[in-house]
PDB file of N, CA and C in Angstrom:
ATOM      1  N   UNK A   1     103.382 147.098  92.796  1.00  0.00           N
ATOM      2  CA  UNK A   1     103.438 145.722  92.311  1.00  0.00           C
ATOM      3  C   UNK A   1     102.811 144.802  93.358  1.00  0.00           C
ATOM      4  N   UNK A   2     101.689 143.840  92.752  1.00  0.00           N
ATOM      5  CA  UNK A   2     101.254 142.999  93.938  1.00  0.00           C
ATOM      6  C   UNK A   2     101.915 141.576  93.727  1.00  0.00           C
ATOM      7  N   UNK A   3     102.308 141.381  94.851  1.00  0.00           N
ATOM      8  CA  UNK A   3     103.089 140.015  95.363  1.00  0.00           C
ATOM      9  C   UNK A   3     102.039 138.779  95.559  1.00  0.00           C
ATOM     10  N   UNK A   4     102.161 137.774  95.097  1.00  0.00           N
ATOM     11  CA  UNK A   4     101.506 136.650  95.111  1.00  0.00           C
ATOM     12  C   UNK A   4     101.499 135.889  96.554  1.00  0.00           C
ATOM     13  N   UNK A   5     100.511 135.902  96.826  1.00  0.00           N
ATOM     14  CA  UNK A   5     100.367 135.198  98.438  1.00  0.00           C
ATOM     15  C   UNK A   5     101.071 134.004  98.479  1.00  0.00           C
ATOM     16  N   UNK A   6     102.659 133.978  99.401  1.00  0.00           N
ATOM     17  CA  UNK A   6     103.602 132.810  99.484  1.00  0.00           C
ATOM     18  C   UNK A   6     102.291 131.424 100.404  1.00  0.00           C
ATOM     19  N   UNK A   7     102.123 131.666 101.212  1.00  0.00           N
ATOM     20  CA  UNK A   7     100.969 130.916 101.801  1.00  0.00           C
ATOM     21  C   UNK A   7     100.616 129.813 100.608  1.00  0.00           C
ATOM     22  N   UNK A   8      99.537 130.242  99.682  1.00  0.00           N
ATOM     23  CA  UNK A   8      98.610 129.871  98.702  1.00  0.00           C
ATOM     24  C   UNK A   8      99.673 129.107  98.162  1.00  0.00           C
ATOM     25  N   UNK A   9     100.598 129.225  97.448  1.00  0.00           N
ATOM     26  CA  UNK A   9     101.802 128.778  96.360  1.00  0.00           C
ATOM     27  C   UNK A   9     102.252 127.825  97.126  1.00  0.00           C
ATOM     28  N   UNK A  10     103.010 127.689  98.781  1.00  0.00           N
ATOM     29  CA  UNK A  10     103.355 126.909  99.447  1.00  0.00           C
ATOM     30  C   UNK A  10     102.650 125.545  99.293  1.00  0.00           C
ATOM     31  N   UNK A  11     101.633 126.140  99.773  1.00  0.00           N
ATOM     32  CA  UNK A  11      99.868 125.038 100.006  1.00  0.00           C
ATOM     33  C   UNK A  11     100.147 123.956  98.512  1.00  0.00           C
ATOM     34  N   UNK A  12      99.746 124.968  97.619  1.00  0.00           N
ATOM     35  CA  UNK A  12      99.722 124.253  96.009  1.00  0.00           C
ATOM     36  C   UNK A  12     100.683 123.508  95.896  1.00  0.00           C
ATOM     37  N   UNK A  13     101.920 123.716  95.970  1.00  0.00           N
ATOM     38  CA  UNK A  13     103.216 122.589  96.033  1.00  0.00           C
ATOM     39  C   UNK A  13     103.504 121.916  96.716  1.00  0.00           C
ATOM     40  N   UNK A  14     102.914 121.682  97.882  1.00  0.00           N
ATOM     41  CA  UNK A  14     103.049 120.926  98.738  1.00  0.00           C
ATOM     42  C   UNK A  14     102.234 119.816  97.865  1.00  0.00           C
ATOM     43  N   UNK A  15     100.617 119.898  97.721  1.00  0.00           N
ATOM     44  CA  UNK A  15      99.846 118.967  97.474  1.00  0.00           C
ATOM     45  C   UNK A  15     100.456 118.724  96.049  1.00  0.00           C
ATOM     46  N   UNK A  16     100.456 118.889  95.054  1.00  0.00           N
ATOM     47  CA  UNK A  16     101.354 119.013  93.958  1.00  0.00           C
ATOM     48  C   UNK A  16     102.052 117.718  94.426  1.00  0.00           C
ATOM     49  N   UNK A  17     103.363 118.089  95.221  1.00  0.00           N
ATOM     50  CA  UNK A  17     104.153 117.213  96.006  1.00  0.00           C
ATOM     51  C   UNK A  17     103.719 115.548  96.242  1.00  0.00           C
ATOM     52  N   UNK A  18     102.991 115.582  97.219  1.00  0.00           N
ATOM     53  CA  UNK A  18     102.054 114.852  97.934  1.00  0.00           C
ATOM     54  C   UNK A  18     101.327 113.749  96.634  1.00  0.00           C
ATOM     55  N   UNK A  19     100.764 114.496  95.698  1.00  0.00           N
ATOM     56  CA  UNK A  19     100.087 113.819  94.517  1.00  0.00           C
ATOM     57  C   UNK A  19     100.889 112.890  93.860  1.00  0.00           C
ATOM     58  N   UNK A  20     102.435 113.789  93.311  1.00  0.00           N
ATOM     59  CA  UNK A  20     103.393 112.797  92.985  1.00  0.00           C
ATOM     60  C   UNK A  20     103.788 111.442  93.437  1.00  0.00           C
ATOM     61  N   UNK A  21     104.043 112.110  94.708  1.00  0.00           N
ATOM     62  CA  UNK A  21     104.186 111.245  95.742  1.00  0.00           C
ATOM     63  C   UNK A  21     103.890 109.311  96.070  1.00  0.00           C
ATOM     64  N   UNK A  22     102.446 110.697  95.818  1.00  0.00           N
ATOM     65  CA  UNK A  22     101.307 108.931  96.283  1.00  0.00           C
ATOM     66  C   UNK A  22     101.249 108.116  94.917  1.00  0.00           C
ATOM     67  N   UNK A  23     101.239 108.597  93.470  1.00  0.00           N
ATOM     68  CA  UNK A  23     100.893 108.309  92.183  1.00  0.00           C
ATOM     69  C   UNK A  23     102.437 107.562  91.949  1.00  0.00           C
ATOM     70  N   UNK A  24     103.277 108.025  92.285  1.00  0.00           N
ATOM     71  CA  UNK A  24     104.435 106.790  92.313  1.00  0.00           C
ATOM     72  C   UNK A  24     104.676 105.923  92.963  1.00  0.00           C
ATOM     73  N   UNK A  25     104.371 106.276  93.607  1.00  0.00           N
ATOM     74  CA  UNK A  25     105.258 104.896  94.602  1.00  0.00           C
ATOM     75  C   UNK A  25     103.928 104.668  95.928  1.00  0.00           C
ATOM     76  N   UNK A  26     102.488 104.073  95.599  1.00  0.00           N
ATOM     77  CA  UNK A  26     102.005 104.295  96.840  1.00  0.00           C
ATOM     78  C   UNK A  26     101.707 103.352  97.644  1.00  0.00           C
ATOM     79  N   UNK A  27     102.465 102.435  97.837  1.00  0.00           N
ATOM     80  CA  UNK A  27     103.182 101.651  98.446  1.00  0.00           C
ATOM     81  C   UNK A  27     103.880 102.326  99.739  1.00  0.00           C
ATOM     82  N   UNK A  28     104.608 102.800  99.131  1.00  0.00           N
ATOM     83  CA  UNK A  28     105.600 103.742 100.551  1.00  0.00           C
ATOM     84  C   UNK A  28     105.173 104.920 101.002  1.00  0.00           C
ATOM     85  N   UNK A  29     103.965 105.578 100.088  1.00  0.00           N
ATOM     86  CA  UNK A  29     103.516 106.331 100.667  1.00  0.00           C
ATOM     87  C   UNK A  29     102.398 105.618 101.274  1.00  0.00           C
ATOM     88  N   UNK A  30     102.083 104.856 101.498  1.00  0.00           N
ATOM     89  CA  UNK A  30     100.982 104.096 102.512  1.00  0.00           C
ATOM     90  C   UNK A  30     101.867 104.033 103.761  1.00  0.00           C
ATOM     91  N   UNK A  31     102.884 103.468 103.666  1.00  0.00           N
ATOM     92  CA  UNK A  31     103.937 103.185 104.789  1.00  0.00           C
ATOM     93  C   UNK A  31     104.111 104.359 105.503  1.00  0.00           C
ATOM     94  N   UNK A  32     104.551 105.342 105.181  1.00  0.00           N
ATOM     95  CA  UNK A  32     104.864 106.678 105.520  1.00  0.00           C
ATOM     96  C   UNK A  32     103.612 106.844 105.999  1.00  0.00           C
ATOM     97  N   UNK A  33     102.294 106.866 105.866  1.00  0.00           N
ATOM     98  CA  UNK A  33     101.019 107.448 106.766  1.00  0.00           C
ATOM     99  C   UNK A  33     100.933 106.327 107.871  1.00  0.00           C
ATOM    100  N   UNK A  34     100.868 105.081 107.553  1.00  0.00           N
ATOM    101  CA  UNK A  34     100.828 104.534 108.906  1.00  0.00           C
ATOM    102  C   UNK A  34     102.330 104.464 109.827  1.00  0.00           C
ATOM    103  N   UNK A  35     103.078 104.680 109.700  1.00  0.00           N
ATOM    104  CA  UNK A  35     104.185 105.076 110.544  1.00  0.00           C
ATOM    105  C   UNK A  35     103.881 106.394 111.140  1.00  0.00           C
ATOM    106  N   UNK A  36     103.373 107.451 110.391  1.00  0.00           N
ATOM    107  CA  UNK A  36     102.943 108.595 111.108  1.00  0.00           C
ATOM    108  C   UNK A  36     101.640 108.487 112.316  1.00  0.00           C
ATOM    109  N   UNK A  37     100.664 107.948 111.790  1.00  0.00           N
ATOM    110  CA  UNK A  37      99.159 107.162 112.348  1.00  0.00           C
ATOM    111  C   UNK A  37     100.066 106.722 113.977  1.00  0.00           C
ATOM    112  N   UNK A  38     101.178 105.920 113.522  1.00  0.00           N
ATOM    113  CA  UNK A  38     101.227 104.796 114.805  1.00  0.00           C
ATOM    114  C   UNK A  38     102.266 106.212 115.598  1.00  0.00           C
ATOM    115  N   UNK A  39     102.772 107.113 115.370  1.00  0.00           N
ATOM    116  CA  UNK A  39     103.581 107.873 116.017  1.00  0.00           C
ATOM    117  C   UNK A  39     102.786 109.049 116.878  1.00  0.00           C
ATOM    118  N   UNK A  40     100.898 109.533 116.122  1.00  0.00           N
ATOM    119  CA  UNK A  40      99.904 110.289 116.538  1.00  0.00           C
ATOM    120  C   UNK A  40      99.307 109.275 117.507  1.00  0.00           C
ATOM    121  N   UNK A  41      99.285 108.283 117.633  1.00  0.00           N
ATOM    122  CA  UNK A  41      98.368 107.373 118.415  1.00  0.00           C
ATOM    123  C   UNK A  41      99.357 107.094 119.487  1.00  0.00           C
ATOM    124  N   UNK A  42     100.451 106.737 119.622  1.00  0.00           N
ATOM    125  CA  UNK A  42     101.268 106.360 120.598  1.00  0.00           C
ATOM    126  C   UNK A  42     101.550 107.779 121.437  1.00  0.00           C
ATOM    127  N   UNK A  43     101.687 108.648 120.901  1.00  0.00           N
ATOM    128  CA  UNK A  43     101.566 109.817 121.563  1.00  0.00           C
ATOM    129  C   UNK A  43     100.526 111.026 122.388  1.00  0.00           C
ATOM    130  N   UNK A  44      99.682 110.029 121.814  1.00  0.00           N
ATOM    131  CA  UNK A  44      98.207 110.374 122.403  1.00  0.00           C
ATOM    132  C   UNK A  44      97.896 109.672 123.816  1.00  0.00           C
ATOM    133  N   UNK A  45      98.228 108.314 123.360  1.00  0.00           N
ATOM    134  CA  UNK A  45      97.703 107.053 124.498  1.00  0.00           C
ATOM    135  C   UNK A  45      99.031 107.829 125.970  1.00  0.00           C
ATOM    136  N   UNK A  46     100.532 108.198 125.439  1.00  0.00           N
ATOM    137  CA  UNK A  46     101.006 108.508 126.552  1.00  0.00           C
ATOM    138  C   UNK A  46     100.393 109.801 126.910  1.00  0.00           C
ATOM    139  N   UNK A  47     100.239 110.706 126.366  1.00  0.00           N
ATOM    140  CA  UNK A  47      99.783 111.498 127.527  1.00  0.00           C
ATOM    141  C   UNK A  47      98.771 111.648 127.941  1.00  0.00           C
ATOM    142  N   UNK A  48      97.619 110.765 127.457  1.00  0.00           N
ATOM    143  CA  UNK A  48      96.609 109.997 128.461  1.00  0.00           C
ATOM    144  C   UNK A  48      97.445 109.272 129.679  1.00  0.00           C
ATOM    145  N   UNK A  49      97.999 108.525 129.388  1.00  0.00           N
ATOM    146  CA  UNK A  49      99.084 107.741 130.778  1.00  0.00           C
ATOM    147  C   UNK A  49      98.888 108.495 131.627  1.00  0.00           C
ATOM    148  N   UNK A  50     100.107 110.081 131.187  1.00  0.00           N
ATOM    149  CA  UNK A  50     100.773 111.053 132.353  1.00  0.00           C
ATOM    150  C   UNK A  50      99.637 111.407 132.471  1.00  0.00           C
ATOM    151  N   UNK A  51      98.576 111.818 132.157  1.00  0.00           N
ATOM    152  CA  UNK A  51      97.219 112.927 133.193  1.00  0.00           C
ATOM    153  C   UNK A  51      96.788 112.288 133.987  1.00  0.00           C
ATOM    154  N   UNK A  52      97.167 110.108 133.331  1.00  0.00           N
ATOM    155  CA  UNK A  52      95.979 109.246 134.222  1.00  0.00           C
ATOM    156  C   UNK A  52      96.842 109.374 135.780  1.00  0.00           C
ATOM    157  N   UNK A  53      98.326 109.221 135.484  1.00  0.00           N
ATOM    158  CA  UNK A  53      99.423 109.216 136.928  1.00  0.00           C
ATOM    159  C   UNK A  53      98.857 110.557 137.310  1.00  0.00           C
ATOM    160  N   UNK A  54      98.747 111.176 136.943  1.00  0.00           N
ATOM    161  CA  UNK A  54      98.588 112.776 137.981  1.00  0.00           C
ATOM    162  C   UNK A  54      97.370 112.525 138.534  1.00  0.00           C
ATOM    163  N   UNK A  55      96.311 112.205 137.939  1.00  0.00           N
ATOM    164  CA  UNK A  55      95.175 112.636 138.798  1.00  0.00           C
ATOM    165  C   UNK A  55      95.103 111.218 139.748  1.00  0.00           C
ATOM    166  N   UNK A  56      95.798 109.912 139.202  1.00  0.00           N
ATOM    167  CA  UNK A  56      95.878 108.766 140.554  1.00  0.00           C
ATOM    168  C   UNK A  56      96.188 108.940 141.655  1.00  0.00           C
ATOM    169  N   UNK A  57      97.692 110.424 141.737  1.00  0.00           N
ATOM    170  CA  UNK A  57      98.348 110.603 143.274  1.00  0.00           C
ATOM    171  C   UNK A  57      97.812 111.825 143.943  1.00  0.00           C
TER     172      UNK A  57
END
């Protein structure tokens, strides 16, 4: 018996997900990406900081 790749199915429902998501309410799903945006960027700029302190001392 061949088993359906969980991977592939995951993937599909996720975006599935995601589609709903945005098609209802995308308003808050705008909110939800830039809250994420500002959480990838703030976390970037610090550990630019810490490499900039290491290589200053």
């Amino acid at each position: 018996m061949n088993t359906p790749p969980i991977k592939k199915i995951v993937l599909w429902l996720l975006t599935i997900f995601l589609l709903y998501a945005i098609l209802t309410s995308p308003t808050e799903a705008a909110n939800i990406v830039g809250s994420a945006w500002d959480v990838i960027a703030n976390g970037v700029t610090n550990i630019g900081r810490f490499f900039d302190s290491l290589i200053a001392r």
